[in-house]
N, C-alpha and C. Protein backbone atom coordinates (compact mmCIF):
# COMPACT_ATOMS: atom_id res chain seq x y z
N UNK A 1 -16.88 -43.61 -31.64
CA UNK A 1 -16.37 -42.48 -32.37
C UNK A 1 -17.29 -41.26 -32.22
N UNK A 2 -18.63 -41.38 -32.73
CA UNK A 2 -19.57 -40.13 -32.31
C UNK A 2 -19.49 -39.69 -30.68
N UNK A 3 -18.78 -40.28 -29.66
CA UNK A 3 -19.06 -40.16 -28.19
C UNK A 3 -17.95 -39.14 -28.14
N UNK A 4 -16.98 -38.69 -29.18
CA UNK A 4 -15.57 -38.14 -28.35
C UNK A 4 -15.70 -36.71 -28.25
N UNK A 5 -16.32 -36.41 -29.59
CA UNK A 5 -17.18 -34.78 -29.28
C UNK A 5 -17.70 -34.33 -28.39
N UNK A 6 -18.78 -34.98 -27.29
CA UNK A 6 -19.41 -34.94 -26.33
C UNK A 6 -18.48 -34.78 -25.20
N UNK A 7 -17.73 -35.93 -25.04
CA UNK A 7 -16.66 -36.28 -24.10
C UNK A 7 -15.46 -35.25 -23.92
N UNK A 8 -15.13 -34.77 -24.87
CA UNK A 8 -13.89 -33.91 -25.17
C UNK A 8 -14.61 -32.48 -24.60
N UNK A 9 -15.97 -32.36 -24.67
CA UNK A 9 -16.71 -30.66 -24.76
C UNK A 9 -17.09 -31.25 -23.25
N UNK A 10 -17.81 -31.88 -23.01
CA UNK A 10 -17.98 -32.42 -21.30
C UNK A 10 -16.08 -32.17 -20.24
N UNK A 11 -15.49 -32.65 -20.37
CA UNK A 11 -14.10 -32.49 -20.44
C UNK A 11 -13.32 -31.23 -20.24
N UNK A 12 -13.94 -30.13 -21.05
CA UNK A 12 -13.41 -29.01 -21.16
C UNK A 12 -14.40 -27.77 -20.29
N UNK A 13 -15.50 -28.30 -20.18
CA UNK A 13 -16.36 -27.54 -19.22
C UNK A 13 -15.75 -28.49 -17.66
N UNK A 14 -15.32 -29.43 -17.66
CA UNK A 14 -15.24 -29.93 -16.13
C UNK A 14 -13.81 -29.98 -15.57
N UNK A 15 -13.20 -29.41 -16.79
CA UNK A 15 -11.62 -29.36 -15.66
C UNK A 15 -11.61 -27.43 -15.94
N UNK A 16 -12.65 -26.73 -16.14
CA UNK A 16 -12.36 -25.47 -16.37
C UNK A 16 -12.65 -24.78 -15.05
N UNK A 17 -12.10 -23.78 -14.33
CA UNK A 17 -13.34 -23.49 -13.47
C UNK A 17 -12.17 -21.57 -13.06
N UNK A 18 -13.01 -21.44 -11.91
CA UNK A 18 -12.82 -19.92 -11.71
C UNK A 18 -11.47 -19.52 -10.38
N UNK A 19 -10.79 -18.89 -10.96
CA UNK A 19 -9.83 -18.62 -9.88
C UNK A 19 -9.45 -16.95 -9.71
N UNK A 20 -9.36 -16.44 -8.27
CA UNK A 20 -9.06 -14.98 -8.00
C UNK A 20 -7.98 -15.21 -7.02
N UNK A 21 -7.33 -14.18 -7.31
CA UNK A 21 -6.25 -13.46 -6.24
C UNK A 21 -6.12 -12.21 -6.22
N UNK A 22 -6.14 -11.64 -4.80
CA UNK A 22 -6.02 -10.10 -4.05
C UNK A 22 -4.89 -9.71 -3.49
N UNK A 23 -4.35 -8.79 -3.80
CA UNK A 23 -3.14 -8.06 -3.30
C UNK A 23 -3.80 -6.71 -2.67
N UNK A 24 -3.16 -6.60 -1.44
CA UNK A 24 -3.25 -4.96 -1.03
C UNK A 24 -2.27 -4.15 -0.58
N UNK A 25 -1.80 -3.18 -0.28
CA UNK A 25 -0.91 -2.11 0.16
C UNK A 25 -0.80 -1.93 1.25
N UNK A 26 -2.30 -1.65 1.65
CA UNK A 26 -2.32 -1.10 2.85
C UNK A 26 -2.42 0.69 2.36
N UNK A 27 -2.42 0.92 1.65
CA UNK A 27 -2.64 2.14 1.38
C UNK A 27 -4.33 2.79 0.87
N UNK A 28 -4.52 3.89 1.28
CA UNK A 28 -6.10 4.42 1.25
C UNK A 28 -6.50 4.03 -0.40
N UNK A 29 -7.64 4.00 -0.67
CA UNK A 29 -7.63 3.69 -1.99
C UNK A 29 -8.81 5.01 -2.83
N UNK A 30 -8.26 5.49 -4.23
CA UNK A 30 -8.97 6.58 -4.83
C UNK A 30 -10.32 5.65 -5.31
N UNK A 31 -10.53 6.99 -6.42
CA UNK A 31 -11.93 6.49 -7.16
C UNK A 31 -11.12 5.87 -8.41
N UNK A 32 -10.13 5.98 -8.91
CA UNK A 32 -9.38 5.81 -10.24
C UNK A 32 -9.05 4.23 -9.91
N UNK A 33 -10.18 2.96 -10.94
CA UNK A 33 -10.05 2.26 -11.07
C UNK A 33 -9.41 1.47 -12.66
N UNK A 34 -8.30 0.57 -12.88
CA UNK A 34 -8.29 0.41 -13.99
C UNK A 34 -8.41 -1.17 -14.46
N UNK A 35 -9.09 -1.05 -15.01
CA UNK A 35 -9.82 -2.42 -15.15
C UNK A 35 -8.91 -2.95 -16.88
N UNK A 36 -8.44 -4.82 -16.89
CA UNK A 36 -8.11 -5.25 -17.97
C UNK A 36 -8.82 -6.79 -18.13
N UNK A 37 -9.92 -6.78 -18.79
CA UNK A 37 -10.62 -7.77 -19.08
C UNK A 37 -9.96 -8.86 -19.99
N UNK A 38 -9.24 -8.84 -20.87
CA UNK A 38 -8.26 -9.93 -21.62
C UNK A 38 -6.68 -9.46 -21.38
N UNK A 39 -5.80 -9.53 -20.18
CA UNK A 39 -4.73 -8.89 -20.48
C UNK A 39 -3.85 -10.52 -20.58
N UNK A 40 -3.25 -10.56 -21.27
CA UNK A 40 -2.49 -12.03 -22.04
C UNK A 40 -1.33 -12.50 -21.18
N UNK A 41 -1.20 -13.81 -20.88
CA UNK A 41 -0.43 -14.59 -20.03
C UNK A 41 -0.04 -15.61 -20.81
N UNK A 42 0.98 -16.54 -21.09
CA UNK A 42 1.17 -17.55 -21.20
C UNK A 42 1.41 -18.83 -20.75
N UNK A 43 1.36 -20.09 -21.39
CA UNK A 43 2.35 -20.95 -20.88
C UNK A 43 1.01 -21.31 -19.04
N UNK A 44 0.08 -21.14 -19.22
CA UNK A 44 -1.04 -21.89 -17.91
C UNK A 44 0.00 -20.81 -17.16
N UNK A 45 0.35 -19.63 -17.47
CA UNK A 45 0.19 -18.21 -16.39
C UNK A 45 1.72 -18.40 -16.34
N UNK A 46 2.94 -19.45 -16.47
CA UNK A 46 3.84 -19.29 -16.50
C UNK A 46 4.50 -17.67 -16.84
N UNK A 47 4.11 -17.26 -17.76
CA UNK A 47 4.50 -16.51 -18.37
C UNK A 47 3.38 -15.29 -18.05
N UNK A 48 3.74 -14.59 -16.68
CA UNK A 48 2.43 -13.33 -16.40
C UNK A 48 1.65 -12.32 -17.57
N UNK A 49 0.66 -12.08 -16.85
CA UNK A 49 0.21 -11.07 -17.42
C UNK A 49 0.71 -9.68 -16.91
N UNK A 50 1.20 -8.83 -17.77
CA UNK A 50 1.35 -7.29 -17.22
C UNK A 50 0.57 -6.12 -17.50
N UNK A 51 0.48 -5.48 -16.42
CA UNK A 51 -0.71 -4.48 -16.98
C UNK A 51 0.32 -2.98 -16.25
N UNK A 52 0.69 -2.03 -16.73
CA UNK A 52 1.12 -0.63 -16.91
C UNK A 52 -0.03 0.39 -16.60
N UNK A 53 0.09 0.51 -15.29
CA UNK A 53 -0.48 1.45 -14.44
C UNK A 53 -0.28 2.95 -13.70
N UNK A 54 1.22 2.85 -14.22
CA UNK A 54 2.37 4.36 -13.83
C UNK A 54 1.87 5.54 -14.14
N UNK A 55 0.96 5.91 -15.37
CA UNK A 55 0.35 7.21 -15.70
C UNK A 55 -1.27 6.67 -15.33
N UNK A 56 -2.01 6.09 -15.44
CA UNK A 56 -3.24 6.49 -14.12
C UNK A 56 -3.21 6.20 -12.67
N UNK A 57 -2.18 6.01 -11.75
CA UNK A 57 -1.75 5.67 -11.00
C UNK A 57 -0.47 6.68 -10.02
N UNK A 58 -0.62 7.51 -10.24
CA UNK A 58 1.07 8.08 -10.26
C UNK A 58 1.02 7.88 -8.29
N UNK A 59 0.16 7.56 -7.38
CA UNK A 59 0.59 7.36 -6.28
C UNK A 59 0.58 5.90 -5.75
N UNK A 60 0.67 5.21 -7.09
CA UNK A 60 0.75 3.98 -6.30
C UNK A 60 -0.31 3.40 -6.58
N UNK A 61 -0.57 2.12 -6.32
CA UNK A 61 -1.44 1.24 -6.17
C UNK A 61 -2.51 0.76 -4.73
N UNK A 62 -3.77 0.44 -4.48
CA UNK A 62 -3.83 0.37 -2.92
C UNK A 62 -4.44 -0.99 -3.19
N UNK A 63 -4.97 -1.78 -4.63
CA UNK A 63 -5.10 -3.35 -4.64
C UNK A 63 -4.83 -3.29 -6.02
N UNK A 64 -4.80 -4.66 -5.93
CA UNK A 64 -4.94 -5.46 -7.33
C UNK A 64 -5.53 -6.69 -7.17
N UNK A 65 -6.27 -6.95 -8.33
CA UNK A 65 -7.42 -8.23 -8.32
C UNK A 65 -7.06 -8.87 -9.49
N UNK A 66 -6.49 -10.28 -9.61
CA UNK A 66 -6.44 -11.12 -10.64
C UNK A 66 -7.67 -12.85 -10.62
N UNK A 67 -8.18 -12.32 -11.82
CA UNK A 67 -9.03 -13.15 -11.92
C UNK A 67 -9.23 -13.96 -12.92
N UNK A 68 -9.36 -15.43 -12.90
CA UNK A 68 -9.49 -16.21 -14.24
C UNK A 68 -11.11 -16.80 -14.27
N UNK A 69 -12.03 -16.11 -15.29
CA UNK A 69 -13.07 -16.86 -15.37
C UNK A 69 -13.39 -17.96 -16.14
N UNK A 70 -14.58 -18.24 -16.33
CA UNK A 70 -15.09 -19.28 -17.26
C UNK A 70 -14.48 -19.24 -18.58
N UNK A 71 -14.76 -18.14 -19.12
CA UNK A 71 -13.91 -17.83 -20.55
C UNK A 71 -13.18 -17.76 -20.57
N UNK A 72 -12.15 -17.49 -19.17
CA UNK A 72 -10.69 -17.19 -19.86
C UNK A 72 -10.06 -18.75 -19.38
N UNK A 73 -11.12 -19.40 -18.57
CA UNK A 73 -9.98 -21.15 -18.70
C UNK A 73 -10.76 -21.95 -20.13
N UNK A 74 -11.95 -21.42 -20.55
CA UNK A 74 -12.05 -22.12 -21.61
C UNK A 74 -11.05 -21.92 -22.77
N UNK A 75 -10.55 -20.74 -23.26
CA UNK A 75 -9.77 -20.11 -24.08
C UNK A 75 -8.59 -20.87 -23.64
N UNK A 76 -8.27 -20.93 -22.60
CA UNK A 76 -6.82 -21.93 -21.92
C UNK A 76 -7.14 -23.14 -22.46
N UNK A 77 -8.34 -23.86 -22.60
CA UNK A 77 -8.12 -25.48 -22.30
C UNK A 77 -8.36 -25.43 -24.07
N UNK A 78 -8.41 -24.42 -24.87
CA UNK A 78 -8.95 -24.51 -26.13
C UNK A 78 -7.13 -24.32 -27.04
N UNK A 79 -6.64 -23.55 -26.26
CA UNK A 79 -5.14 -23.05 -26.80
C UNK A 79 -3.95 -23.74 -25.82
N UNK A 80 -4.82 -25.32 -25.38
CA UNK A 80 -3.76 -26.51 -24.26
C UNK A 80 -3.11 -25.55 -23.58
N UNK A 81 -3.36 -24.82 -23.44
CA UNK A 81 -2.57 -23.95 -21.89
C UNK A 81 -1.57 -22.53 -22.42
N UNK A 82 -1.60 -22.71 -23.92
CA UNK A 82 -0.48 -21.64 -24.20
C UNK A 82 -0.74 -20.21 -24.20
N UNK A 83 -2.06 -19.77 -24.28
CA UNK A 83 -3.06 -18.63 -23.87
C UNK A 83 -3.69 -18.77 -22.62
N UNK A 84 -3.23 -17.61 -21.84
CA UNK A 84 -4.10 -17.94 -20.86
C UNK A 84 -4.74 -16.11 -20.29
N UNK A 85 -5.71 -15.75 -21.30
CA UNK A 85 -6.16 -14.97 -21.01
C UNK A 85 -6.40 -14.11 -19.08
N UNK A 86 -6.11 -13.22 -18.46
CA UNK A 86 -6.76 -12.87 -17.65
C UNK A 86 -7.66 -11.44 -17.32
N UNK A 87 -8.57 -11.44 -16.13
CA UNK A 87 -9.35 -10.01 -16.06
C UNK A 87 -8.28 -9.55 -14.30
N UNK A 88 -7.43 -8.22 -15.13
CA UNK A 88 -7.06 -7.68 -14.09
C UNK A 88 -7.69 -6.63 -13.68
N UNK A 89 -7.78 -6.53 -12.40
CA UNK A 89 -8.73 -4.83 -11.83
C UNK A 89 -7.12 -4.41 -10.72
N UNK A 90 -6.96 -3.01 -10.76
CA UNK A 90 -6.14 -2.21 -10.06
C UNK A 90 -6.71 -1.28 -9.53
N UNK A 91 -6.80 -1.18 -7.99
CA UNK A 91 -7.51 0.13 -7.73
C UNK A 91 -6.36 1.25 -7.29
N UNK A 92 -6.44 2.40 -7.82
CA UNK A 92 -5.05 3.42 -7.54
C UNK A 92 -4.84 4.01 -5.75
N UNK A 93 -4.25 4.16 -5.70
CA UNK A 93 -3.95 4.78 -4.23
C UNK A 93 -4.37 6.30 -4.15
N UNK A 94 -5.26 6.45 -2.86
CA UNK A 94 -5.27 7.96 -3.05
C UNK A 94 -4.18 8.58 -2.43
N UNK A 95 -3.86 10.20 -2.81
CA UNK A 95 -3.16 10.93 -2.67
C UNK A 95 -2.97 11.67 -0.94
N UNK A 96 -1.82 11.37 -0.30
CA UNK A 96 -1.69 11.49 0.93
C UNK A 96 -0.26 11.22 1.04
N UNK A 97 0.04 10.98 2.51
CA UNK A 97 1.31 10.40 2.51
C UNK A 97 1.25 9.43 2.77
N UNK A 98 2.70 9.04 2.05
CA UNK A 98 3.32 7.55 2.29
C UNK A 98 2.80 6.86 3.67
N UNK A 99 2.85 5.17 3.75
CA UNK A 99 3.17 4.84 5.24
C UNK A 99 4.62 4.94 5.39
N UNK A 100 5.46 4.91 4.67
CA UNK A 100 6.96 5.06 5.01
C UNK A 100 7.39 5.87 5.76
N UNK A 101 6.36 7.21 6.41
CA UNK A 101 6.68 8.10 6.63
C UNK A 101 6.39 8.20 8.02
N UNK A 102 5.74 7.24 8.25
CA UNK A 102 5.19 7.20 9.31
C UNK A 102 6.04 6.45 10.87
N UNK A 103 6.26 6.52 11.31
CA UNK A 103 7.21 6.26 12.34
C UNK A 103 7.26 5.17 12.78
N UNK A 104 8.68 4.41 12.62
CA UNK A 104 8.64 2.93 13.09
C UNK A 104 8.65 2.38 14.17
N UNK A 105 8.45 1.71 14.74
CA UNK A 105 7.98 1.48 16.55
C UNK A 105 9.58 0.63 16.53
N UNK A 106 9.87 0.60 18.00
CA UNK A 106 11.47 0.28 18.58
C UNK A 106 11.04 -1.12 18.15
N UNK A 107 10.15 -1.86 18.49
CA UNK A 107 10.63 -3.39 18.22
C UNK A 107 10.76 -3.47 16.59
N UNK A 108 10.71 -2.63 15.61
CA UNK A 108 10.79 -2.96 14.81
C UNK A 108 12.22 -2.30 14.09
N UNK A 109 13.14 -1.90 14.56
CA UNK A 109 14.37 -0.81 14.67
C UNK A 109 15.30 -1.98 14.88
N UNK A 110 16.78 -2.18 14.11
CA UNK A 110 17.45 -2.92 14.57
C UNK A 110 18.69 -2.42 14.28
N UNK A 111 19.55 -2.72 15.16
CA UNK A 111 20.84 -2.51 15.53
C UNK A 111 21.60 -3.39 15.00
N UNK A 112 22.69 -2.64 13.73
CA UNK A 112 23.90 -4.08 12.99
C UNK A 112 25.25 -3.35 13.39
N UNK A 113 26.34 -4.07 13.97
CA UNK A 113 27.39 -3.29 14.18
C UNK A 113 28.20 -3.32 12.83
N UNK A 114 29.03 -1.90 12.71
CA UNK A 114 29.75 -2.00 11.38
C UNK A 114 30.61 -3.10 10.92
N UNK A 115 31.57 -4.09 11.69
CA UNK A 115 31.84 -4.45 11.74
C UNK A 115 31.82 -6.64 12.21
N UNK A 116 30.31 -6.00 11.85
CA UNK A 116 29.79 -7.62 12.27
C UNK A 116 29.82 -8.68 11.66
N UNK A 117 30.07 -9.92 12.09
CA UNK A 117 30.08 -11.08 11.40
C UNK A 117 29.33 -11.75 10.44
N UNK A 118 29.29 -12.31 9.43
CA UNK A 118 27.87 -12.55 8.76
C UNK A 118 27.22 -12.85 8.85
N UNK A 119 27.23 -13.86 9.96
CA UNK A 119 26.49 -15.43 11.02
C UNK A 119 25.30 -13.83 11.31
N UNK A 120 25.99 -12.84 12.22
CA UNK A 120 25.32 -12.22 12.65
C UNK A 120 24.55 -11.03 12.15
N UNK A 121 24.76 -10.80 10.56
CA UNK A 121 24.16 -10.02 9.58
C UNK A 121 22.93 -10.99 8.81
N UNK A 122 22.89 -12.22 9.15
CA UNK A 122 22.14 -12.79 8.39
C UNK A 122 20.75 -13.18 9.87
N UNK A 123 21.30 -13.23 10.98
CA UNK A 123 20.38 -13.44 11.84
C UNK A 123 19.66 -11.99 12.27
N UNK A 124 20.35 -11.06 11.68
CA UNK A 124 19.77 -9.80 11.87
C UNK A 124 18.47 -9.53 10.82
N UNK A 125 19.05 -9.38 9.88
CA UNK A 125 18.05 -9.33 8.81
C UNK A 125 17.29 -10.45 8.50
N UNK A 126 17.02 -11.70 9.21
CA UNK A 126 16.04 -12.57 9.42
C UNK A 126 15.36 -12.52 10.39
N UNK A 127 15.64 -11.85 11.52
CA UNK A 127 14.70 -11.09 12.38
C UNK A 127 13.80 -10.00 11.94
N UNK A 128 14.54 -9.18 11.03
CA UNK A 128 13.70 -7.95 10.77
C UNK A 128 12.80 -8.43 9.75
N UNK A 129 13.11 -9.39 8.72
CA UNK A 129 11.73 -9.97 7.69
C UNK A 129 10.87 -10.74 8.42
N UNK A 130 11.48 -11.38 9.81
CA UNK A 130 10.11 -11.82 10.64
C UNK A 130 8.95 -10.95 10.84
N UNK A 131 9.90 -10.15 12.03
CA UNK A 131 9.32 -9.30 12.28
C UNK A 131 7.80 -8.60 11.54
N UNK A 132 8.90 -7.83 10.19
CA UNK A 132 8.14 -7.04 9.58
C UNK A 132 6.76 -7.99 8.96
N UNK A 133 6.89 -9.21 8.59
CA UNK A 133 5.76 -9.85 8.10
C UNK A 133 4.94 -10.14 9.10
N UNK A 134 5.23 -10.27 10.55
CA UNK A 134 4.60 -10.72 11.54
C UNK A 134 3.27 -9.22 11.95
N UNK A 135 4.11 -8.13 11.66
CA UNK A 135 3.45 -7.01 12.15
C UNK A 135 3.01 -6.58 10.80
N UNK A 136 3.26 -6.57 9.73
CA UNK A 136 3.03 -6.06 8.37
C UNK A 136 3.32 -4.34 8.69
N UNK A 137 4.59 -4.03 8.56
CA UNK A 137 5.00 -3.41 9.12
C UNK A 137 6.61 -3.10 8.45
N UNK A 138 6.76 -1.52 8.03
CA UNK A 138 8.52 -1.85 7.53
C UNK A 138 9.33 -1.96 8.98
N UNK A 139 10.28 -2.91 8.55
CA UNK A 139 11.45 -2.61 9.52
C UNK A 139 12.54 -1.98 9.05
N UNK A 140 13.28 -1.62 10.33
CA UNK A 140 14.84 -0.93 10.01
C UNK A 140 15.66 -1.27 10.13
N UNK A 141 16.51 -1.21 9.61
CA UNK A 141 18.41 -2.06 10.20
C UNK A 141 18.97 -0.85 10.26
N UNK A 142 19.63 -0.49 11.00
CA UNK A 142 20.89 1.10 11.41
C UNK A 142 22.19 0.03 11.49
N UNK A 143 22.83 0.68 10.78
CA UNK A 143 24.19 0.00 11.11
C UNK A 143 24.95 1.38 11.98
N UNK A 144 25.41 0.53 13.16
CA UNK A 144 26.39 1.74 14.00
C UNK A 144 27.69 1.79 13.66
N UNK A 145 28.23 2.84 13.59
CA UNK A 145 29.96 2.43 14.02
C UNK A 145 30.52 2.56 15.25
N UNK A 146 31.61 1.99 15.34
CA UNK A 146 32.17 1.43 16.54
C UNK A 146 33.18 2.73 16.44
C-alpha cells in the first residue's frame, strides 16, 4: 500500500515526455513573433488547440511551432488526458508578395477539357496534387472549351 504513491508518481514522470511539430509556408518570415505558452486542447489533443493570429499577422503566417513539454504532459497525465495544455509559437510573414504570384512552370499547368469524363477529371487533378507536393509548388488546372 505505501509503494503506490511512489509507483503512480514514478509512472507519471515515465510515460510523460516532450513532443514538437513545425509547419512552414515557404514564405519570408518578419520580426512579429506570437508566442502561446498554455493555449488549451482537449481530449490527448483530440480536440486542438487554437490560437487567432489575423490582427498580428495580417500577411500571413511563414511558421508555426507546436510543442508539448514536461509540464504540459504532466498536466495531461494529471487531468487522464482531458487537458492537454500546449506552447504554440507563430512566426508572421513578412510583407512582400505572395508566392501565388509568382509564375507557374508548364509542368505544373494542366489542361481539363470542358467536357471531360470524370475517370478523366479525377486523373487530372491527381496528377496536379502529385505534382504540386512533389515540387511544393501550386499547380493549375485550365479548363478549355471545345
Amino acid at each position: 500500500m505505501r509503494y503506490i504513491l511512489p509507483v503512480l508518481l514514478a509512472s507519471c514522470l515515465m510515460l510523460t515526455g516532450c513532443y514538437q511539430a513545425r509547419m512552414t509556408t515557404g514564405k519570408d518570415a518578419s520580426n512579429t513573433v506570437v508566442e502561446e505558452k498554455w493555449a488549451p486542447s482537449f481530449l490527448y489533443g483530440i480536440v486542438p488547440a487554437r490560437v487567432d493570429v489575423s490582427d498580428e499577422c495580417p500577411n500571413g503566417i511563414a511558421s508555426a511551432e507546436r510543442k508539448f513539454r514536461f509540464p504540459n504532459m504532466l498536466v495531461n497525465a494529471l487531468t487522464l488526458g482531458i487537458y492537454l495544455p500546449q506552447s504554440i509559437t507563430v512566426t508572421c510573414a513578412a510583407e512582400g508578395p505572395m508566392s501565388a504570384s509568382t509564375p507557374i512552370p508548364d509542368r505544373m499547368t494542366f489542361t481539363l477539357s470542358e467536357n471531360a469524363s470524370r475517370a478523366t477529371v479525377r486523373d487530372i487533378f491527381d496528377s496536379a496534387a502529385l505534382q504540386s507536393s512533389l515540387h511544393r509548388a501550386p499547380a493549375q488546372i485550365r479548363v478549355s472549351r471545345n
